[in-house]
C-alpha atoms as a PDB file:
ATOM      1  CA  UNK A   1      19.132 -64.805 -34.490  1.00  0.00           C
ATOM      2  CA  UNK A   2      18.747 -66.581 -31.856  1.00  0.00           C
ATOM      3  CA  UNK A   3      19.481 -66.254 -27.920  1.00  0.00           C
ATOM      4  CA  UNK A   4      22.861 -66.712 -26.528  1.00  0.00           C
ATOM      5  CA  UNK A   5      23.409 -69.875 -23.963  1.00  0.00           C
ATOM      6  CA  UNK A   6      23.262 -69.439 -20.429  1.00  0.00           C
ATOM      7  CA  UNK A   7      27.210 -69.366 -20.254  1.00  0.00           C
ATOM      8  CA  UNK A   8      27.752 -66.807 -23.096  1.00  0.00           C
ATOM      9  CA  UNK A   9      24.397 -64.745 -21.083  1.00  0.00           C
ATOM     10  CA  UNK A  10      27.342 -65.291 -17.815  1.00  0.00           C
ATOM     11  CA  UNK A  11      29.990 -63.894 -19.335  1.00  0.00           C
ATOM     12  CA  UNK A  12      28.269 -61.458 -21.411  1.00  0.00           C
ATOM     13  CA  UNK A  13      26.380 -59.921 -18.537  1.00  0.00           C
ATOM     14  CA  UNK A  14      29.987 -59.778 -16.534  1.00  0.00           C
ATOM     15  CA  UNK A  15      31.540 -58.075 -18.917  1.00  0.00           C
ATOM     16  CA  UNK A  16      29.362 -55.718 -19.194  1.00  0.00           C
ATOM     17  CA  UNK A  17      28.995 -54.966 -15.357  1.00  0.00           C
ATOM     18  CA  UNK A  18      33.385 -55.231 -14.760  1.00  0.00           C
ATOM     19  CA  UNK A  19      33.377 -58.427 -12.528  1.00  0.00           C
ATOM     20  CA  UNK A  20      34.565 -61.962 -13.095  1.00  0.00           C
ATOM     21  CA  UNK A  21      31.862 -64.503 -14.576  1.00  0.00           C
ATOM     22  CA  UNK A  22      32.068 -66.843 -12.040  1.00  0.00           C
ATOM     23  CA  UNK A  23      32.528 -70.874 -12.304  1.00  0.00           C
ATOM     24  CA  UNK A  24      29.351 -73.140 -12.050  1.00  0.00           C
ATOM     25  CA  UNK A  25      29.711 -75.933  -9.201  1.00  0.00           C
ATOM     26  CA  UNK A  26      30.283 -76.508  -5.420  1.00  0.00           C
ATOM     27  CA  UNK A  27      32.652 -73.917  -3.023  1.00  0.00           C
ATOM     28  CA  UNK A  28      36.232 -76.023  -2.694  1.00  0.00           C
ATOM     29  CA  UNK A  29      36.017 -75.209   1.311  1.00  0.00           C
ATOM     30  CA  UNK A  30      32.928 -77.374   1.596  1.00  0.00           C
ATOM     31  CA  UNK A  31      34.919 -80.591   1.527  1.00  0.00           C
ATOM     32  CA  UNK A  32      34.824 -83.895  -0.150  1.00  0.00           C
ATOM     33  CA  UNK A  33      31.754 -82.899  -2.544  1.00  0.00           C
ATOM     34  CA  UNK A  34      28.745 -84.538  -3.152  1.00  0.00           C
ATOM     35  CA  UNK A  35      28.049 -86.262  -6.609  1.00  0.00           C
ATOM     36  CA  UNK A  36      24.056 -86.831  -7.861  1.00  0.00           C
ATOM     37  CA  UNK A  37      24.134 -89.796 -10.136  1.00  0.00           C
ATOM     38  CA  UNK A  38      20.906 -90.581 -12.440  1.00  0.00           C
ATOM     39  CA  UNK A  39      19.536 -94.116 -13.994  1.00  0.00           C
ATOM     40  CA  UNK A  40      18.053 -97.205 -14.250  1.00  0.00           C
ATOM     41  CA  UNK A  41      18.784-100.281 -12.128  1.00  0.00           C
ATOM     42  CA  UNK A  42      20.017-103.214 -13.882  1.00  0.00           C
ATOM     43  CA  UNK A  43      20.383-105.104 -11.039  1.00  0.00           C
ATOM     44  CA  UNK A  44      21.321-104.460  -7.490  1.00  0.00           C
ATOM     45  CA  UNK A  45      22.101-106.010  -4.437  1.00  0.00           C
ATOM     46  CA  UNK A  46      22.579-105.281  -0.888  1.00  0.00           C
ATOM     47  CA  UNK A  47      26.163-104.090  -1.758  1.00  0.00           C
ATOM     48  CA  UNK A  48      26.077-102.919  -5.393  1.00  0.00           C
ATOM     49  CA  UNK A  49      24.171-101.260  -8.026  1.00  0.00           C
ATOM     50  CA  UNK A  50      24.401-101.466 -11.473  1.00  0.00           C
ATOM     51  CA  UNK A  51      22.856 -98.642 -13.583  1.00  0.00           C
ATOM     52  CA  UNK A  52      22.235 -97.393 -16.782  1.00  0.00           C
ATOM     53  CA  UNK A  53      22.633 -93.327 -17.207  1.00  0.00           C
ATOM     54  CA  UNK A  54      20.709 -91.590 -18.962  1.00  0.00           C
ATOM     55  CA  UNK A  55      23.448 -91.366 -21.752  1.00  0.00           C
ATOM     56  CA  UNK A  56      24.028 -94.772 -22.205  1.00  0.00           C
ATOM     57  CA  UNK A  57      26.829 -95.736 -19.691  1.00  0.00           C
ATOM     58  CA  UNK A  58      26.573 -98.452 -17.537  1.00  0.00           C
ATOM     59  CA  UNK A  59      28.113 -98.019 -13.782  1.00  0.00           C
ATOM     60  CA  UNK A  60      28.567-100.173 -11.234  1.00  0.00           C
ATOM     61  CA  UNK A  61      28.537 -98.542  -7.442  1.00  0.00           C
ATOM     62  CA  UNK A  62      29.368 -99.670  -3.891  1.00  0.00           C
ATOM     63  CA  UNK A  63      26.070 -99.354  -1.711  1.00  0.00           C
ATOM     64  CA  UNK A  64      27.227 -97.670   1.607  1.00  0.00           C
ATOM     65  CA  UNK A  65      26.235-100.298   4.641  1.00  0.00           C
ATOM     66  CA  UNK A  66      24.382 -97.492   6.223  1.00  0.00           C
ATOM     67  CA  UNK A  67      22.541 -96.408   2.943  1.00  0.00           C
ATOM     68  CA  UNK A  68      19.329 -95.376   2.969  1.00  0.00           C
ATOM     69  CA  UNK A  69      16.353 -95.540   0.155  1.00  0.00           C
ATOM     70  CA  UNK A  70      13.172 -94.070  -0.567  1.00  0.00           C
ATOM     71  CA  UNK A  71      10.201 -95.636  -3.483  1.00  0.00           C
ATOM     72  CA  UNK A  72       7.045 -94.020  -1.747  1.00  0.00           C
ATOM     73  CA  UNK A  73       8.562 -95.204   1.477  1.00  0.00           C
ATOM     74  CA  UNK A  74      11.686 -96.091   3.299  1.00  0.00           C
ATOM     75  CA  UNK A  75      13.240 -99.225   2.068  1.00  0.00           C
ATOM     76  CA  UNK A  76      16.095-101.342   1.963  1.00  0.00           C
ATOM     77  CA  UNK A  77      17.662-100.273  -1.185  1.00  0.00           C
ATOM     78  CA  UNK A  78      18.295-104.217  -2.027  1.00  0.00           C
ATOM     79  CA  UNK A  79      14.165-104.266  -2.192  1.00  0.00           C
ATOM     80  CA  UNK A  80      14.593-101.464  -4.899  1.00  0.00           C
ATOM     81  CA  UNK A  81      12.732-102.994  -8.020  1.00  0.00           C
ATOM     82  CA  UNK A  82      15.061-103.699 -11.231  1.00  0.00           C
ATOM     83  CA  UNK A  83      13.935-100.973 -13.873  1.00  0.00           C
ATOM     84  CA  UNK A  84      13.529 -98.020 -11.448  1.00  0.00           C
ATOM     85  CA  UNK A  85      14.763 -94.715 -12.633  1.00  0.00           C
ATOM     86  CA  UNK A  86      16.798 -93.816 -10.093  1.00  0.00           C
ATOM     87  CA  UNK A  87      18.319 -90.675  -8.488  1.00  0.00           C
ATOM     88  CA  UNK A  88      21.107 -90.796  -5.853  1.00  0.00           C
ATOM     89  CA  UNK A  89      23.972 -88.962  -3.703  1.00  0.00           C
ATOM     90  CA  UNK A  90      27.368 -90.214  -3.908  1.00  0.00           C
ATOM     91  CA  UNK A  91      30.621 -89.887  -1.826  1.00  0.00           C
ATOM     92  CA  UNK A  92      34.557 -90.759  -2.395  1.00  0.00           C
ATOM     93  CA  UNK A  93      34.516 -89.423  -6.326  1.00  0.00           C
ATOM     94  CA  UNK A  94      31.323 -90.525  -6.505  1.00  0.00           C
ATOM     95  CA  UNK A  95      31.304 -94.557  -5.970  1.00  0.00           C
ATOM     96  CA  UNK A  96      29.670 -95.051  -3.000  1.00  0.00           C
ATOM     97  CA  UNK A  97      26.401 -94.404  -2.707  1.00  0.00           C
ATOM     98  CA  UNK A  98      24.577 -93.163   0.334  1.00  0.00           C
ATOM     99  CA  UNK A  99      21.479 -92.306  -0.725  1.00  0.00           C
ATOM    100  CA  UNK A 100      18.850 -93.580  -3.114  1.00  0.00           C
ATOM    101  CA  UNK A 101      15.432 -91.862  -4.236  1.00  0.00           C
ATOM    102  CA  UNK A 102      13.798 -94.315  -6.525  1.00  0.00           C
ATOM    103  CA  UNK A 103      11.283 -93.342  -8.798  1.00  0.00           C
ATOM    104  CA  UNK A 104      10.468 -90.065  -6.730  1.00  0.00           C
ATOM    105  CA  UNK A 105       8.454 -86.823  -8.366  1.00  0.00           C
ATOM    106  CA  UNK A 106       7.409 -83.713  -6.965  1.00  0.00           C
ATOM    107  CA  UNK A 107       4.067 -81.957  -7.982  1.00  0.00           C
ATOM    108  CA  UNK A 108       3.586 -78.797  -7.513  1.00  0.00           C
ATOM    109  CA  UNK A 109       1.024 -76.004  -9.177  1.00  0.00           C
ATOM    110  CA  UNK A 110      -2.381 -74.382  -8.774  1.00  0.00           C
ATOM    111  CA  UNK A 111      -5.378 -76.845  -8.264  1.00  0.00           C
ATOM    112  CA  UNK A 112      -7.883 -76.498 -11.347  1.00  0.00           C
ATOM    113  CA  UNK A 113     -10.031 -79.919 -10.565  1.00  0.00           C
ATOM    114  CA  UNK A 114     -10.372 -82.280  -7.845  1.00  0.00           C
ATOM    115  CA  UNK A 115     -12.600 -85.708  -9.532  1.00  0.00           C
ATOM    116  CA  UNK A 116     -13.295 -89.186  -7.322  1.00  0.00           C
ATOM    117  CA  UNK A 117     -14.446 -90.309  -3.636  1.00  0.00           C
ATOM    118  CA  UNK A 118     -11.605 -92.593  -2.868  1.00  0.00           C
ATOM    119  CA  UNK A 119      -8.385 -92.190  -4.806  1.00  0.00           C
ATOM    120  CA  UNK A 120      -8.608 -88.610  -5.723  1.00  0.00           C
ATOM    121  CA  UNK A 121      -8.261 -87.462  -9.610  1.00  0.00           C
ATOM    122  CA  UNK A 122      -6.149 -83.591  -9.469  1.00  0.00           C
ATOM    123  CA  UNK A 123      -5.595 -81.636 -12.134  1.00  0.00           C
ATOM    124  CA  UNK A 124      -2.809 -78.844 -11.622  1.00  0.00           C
ATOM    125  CA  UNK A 125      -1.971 -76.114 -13.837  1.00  0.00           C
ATOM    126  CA  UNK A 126       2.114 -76.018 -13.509  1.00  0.00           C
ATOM    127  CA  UNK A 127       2.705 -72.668 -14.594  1.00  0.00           C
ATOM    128  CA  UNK A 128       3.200 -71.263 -17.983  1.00  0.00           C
ATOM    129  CA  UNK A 129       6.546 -73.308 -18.902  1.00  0.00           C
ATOM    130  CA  UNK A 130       5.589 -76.650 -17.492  1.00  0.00           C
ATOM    131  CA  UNK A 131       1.577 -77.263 -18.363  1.00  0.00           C
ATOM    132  CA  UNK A 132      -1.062 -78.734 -17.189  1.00  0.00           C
ATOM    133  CA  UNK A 133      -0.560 -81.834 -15.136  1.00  0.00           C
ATOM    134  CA  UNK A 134      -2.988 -84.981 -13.971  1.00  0.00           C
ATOM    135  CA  UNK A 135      -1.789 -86.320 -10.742  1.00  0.00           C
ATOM    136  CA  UNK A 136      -3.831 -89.330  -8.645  1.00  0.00           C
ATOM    137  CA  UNK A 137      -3.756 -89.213  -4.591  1.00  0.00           C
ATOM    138  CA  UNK A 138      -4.453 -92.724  -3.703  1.00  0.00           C
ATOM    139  CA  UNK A 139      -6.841 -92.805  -0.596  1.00  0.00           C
ATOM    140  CA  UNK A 140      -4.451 -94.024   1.915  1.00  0.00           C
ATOM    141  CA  UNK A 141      -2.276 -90.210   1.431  1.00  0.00           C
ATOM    142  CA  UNK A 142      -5.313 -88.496   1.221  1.00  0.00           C
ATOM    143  CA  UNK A 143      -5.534 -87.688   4.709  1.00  0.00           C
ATOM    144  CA  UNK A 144      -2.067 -86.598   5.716  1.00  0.00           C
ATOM    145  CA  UNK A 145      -2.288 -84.553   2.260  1.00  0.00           C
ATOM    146  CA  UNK A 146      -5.344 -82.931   3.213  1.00  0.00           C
ATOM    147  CA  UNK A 147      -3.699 -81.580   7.227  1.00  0.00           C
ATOM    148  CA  UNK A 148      -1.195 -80.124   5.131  1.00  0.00           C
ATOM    149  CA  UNK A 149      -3.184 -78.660   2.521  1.00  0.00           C
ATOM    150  CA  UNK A 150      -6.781 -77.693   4.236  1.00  0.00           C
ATOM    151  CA  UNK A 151      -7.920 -75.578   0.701  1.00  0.00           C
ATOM    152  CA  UNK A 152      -8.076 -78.383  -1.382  1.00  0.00           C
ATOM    153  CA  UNK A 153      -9.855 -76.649  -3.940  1.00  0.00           C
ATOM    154  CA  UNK A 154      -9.605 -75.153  -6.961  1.00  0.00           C
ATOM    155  CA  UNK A 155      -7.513 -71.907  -7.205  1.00  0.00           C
ATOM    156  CA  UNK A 156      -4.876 -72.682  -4.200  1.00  0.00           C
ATOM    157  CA  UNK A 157      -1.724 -74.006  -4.461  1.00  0.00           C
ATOM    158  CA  UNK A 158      -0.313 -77.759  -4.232  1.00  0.00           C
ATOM    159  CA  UNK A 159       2.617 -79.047  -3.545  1.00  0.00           C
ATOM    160  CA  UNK A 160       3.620 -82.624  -2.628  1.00  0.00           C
ATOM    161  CA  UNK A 161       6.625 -85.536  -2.988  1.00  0.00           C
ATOM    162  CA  UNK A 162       5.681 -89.035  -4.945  1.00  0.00           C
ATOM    163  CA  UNK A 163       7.004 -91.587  -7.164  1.00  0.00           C
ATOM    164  CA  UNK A 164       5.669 -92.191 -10.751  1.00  0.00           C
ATOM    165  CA  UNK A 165       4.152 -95.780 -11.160  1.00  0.00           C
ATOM    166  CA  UNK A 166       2.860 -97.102 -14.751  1.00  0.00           C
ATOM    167  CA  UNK A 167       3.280 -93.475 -16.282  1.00  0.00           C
ATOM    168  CA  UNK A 168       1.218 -91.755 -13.573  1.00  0.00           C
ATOM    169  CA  UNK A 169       2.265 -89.518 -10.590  1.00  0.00           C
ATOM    170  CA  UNK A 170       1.189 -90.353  -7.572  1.00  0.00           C
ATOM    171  CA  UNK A 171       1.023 -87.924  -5.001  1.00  0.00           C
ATOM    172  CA  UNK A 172       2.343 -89.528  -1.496  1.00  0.00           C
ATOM    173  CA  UNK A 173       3.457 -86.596   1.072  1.00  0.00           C
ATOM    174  CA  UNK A 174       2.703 -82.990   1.699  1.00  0.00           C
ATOM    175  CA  UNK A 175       6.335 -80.596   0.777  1.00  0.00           C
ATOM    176  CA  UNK A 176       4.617 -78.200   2.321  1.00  0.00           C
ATOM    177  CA  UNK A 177       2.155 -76.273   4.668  1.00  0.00           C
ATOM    178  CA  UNK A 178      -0.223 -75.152   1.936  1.00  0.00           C
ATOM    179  CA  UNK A 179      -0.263 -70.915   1.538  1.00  0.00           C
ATOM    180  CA  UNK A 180      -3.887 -69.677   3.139  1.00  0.00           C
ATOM    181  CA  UNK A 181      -4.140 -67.397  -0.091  1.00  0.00           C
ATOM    182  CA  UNK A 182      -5.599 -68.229  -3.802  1.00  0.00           C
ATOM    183  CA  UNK A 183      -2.683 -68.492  -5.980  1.00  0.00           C
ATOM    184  CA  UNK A 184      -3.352 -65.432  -7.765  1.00  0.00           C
ATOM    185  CA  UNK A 185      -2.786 -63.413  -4.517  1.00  0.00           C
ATOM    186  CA  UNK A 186       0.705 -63.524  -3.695  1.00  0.00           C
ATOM    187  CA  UNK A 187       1.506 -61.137  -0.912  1.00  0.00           C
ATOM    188  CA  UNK A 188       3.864 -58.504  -1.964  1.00  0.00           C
ATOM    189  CA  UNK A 189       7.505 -58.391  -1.102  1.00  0.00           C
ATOM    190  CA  UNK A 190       8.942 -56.703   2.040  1.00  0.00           C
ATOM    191  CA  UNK A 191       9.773 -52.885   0.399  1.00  0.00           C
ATOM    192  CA  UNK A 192      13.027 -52.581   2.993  1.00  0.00           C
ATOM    193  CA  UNK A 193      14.870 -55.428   1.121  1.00  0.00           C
ATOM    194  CA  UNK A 194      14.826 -53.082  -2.502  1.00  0.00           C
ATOM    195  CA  UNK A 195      17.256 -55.750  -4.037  1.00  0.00           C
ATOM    196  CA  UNK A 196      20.337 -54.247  -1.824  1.00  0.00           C
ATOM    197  CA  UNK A 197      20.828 -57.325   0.276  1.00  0.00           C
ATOM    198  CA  UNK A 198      24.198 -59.009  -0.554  1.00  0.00           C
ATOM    199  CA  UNK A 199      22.705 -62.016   0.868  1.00  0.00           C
ATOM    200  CA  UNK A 200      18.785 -63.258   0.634  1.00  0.00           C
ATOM    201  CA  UNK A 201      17.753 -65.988   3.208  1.00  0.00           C
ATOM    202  CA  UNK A 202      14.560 -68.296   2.513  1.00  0.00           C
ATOM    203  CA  UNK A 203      13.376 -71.308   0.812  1.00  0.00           C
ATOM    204  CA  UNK A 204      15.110 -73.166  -1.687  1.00  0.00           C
ATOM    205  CA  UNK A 205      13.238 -76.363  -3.429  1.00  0.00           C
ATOM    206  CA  UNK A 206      13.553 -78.662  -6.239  1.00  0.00           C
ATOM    207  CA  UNK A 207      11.877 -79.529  -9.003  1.00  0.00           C
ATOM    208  CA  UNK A 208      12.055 -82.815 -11.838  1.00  0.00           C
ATOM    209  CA  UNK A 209      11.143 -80.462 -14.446  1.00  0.00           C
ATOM    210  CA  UNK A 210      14.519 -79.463 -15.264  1.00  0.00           C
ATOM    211  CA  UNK A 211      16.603 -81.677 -17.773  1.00  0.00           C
ATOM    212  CA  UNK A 212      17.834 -85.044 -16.825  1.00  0.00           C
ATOM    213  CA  UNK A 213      21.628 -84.364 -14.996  1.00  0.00           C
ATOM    214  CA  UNK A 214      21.191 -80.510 -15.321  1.00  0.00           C
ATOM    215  CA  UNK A 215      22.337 -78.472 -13.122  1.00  0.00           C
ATOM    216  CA  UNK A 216      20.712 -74.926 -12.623  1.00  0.00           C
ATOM    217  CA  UNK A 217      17.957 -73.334 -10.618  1.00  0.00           C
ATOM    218  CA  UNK A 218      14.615 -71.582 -11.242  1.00  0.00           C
ATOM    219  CA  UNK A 219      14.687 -68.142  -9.876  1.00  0.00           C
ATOM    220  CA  UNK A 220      11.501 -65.875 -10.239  1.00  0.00           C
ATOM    221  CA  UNK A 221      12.391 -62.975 -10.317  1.00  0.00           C
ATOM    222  CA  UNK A 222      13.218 -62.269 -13.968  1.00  0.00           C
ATOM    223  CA  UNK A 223      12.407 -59.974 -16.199  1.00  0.00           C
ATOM    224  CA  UNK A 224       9.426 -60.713 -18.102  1.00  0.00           C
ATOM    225  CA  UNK A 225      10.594 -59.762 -21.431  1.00  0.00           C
ATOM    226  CA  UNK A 226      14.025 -62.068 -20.964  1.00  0.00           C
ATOM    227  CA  UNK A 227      11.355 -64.892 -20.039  1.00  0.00           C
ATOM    228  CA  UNK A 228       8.317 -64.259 -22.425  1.00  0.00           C
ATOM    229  CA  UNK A 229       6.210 -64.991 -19.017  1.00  0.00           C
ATOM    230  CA  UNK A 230       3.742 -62.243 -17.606  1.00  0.00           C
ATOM    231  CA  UNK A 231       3.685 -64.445 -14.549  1.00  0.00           C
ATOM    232  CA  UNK A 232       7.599 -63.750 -13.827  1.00  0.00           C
ATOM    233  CA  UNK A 233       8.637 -61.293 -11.411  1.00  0.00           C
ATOM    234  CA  UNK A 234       6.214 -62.358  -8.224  1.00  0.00           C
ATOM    235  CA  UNK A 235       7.907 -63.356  -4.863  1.00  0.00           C
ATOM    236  CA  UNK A 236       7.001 -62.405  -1.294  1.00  0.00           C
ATOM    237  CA  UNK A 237      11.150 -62.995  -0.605  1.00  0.00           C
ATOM    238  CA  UNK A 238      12.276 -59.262  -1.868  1.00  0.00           C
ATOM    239  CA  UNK A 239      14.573 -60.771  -4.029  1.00  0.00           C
ATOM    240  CA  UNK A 240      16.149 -58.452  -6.941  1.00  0.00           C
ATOM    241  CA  UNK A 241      15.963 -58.838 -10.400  1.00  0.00           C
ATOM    242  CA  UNK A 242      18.155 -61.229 -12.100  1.00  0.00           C
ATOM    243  CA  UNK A 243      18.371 -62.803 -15.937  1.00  0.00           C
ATOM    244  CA  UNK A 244      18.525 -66.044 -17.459  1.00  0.00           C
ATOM    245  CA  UNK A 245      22.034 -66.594 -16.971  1.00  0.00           C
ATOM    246  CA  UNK A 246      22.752 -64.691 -13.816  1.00  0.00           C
ATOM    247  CA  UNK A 247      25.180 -67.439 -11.436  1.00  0.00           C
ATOM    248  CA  UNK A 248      23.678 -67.572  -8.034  1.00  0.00           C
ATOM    249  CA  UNK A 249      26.022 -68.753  -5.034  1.00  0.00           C
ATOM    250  CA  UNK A 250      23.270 -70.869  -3.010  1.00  0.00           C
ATOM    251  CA  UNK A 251      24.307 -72.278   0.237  1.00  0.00           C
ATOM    252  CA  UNK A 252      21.639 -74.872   2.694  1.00  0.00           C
ATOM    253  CA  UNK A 253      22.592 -73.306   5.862  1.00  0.00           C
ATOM    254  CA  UNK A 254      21.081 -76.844   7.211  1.00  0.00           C
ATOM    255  CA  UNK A 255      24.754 -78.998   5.568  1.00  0.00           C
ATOM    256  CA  UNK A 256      26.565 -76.135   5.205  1.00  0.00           C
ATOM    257  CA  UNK A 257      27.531 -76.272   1.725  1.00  0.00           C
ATOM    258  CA  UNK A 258      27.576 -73.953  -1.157  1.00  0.00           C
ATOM    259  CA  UNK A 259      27.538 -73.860  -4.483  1.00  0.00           C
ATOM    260  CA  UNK A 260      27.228 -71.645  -8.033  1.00  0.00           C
ATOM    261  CA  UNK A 261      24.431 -72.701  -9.696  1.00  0.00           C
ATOM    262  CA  UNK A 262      23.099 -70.850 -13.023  1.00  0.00           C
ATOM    263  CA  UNK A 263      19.726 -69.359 -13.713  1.00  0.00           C
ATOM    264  CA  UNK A 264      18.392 -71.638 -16.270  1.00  0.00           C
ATOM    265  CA  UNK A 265      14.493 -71.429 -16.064  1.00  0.00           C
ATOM    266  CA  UNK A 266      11.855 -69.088 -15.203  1.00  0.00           C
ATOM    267  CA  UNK A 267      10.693 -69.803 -11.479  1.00  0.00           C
ATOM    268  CA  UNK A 268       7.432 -67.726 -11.438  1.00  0.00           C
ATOM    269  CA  UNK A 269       5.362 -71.014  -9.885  1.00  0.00           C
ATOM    270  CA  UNK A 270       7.515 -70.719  -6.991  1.00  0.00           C
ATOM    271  CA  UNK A 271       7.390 -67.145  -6.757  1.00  0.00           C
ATOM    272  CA  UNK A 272       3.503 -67.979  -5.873  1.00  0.00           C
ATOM    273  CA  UNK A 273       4.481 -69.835  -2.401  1.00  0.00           C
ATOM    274  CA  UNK A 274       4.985 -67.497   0.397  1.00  0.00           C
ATOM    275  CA  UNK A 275       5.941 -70.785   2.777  1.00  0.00           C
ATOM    276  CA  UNK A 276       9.153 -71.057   5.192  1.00  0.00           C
ATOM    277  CA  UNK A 277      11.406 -73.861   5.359  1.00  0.00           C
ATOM    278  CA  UNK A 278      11.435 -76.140   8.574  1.00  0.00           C
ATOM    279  CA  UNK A 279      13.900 -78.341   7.727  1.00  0.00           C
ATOM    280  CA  UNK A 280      16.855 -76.943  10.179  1.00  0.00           C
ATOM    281  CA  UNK A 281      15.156 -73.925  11.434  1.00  0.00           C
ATOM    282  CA  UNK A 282      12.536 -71.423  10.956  1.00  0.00           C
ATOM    283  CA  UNK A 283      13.267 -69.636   7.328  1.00  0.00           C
ATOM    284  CA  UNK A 284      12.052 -66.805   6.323  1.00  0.00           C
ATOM    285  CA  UNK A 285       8.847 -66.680   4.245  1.00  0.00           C
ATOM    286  CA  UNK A 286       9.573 -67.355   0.740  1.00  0.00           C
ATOM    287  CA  UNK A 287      10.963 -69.642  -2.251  1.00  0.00           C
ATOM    288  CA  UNK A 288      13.911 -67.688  -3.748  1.00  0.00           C
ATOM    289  CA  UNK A 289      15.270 -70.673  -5.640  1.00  0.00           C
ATOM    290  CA  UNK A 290      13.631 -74.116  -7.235  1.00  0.00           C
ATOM    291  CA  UNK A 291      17.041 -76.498  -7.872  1.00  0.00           C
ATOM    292  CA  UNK A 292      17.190 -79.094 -10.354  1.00  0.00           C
ATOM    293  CA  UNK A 293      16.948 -82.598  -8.422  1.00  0.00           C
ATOM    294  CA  UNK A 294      21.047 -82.766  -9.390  1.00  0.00           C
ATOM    295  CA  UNK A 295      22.159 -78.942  -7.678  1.00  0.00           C
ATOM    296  CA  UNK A 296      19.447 -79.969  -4.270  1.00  0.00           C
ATOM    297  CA  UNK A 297      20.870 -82.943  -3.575  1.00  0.00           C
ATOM    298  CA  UNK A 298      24.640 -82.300  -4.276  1.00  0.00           C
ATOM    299  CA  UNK A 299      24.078 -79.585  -2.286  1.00  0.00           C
ATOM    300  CA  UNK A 300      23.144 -81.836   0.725  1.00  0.00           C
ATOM    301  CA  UNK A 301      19.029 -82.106   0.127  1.00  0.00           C
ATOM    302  CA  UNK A 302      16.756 -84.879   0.832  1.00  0.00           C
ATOM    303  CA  UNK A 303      14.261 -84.845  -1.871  1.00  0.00           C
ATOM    304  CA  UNK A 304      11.734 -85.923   0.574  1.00  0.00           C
ATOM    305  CA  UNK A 305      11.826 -83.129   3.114  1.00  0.00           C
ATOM    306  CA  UNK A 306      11.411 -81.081  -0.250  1.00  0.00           C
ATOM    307  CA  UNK A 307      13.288 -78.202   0.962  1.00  0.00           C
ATOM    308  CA  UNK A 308      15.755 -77.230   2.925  1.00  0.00           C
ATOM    309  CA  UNK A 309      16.279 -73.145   4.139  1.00  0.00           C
ATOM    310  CA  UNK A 310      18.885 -71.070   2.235  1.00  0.00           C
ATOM    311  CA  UNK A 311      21.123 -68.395   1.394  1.00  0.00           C
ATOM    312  CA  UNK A 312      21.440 -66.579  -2.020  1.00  0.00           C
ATOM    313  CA  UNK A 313      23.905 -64.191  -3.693  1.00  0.00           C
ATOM    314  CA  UNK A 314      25.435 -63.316  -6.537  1.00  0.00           C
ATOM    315  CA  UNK A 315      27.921 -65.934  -8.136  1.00  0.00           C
END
């Protein structure tokens, strides 16, 4: 037999504890919400973008006059390439487009092997669930990487914002300060928290590991027999124990918006950064939720800044 979904987990696990299961998506009170849209260009223009989603649907979208875009730098989203997979944040029921990240990955993981003078050759271990991972830094990043991440050597941590080009990732920008620790040593969590907080502040990040137009998190504290990972259950945050499942209410203090967003992955690689957030102000130390690129940026998040400093609770 084999396990139940992540809604039946939801309504199974609130049933069991007496409260209500929760719905999945954004707080009413924020607003007009935010809608992620995912493709490829067909053709666009300074005004309109046609797309093909992943499932086969074309759509044609208004471009905003004061959109922005992003392909390993800022650009006008006219100059976006035809054939770029595409992610990007929508307004008014989702047909006008203000935002567009073209192209754009995230790498994150522990550094096993560093090969090349010039463009530098990294190979990252991405935690049990995701791999291993070969990543190029072309020479002209290398530097601003480096500020950012002054252990570049095997056995500490990596984490940077790129675009894929010709089936290879390209490492462009630093998403973070890298942690002065190995990746193996993890400082422990602050004992007063004890999983009683009804809120949790710190980090939340994203992640384009998730599946395309899912919406769900990465939390890393779970259980390591509900995961099958002996790496789960490691966070510097003090967050509590949750399951596969579980509905966290996540709100970016920095746009004000909130939303449920289900447990759907095993987030023990960013239960290894002890790192705050800068994005709006100081956070506290610690990621205690990696979003799928479509819950970050619905919930306000430029997926260049990488991050943006949170809330969690209970759904």
């Amino acid at each position: 037999m084999g396990y139940p979904s992540v809604g039946r987990r939801r309504v199974l696990a609130a049933a069991a504890l007496g409260r209500e299961p929760g719905v999945p998506g954004p707080d009413p009170a924020n607003g007009e919400p935010l809608r992620a849209i995912a493709g490829e260009i067909l053709d666009i223009s300074p005004h309109l973008i046609l797309i093909e989603t992943p499932g086969g649907t074309e759509e044609r979208l208004v471009i905003a006059p004061w959109a922005t875009a992003w392909n390993g730098a800022a650009v006008p989203p006219a100059d976006l390439p035809v054939g770029s997979m595409v992610i990007m944040r929508a307004l008014r029921a989702g047909r006008v487009i203000e935002r567009i990240w073209a192209d754009t990955t995230r790498i994150t993981g522990t550094i096993l092997s560093i090969q090349g003078r010039k463009d530098l050759t990294v190979e990252l271990d991405c935690g049990p669930h995701r791999g291993h991972r070969t990543i190029v830094i072309p020479y002209r990043a290398s530097g601003r990487l480096q500020v950012r991440h002054p252990k570049f050597e095997p056995g500490y941590l990596f984490d940077a914002i790129g675009i894929r080009r010709d089936g290879a990732g390209l490492a462009l920008l630093p998403a973070t300060s890298q942690p002065p620790y190995p990746a193996r040593a993890v400082p422990a969590s602050p004992p007063a928290y004890a999983g009683t907080q009804s809120r949790i502040s710190g980090t939340a990040t994203w992640s384009d590991t998730f599946d395309e137009e899912e919406r769900g998190a990465a939390y890393p504290m779970l259980e390591r027999s509900d995961t099958g990972c002996s790496e789960a259950g490691a966070s510097c945050a003090g967050l509590p124990y949750l399951s596969i499942g579980s509905l966290l209410q996540v709100r970016n203090l920095c746009s004000d918006r909130t939303a449920n967003v289900p447990v759907v992955a095993c987030g023990c690689v960013a239960g290894h950064f002890c790192d705050r957030c800068v994005e709006c102000d100081t956070s506290p130390r610690g990621r205690i939720a990696e979003l799928s690129p479509f819950s970050y940026v619905e919930l306000g998040g430029d997926l260049v800044k990488g991050c943006f400093n949170a809330q969690i609770g209970l759904g």
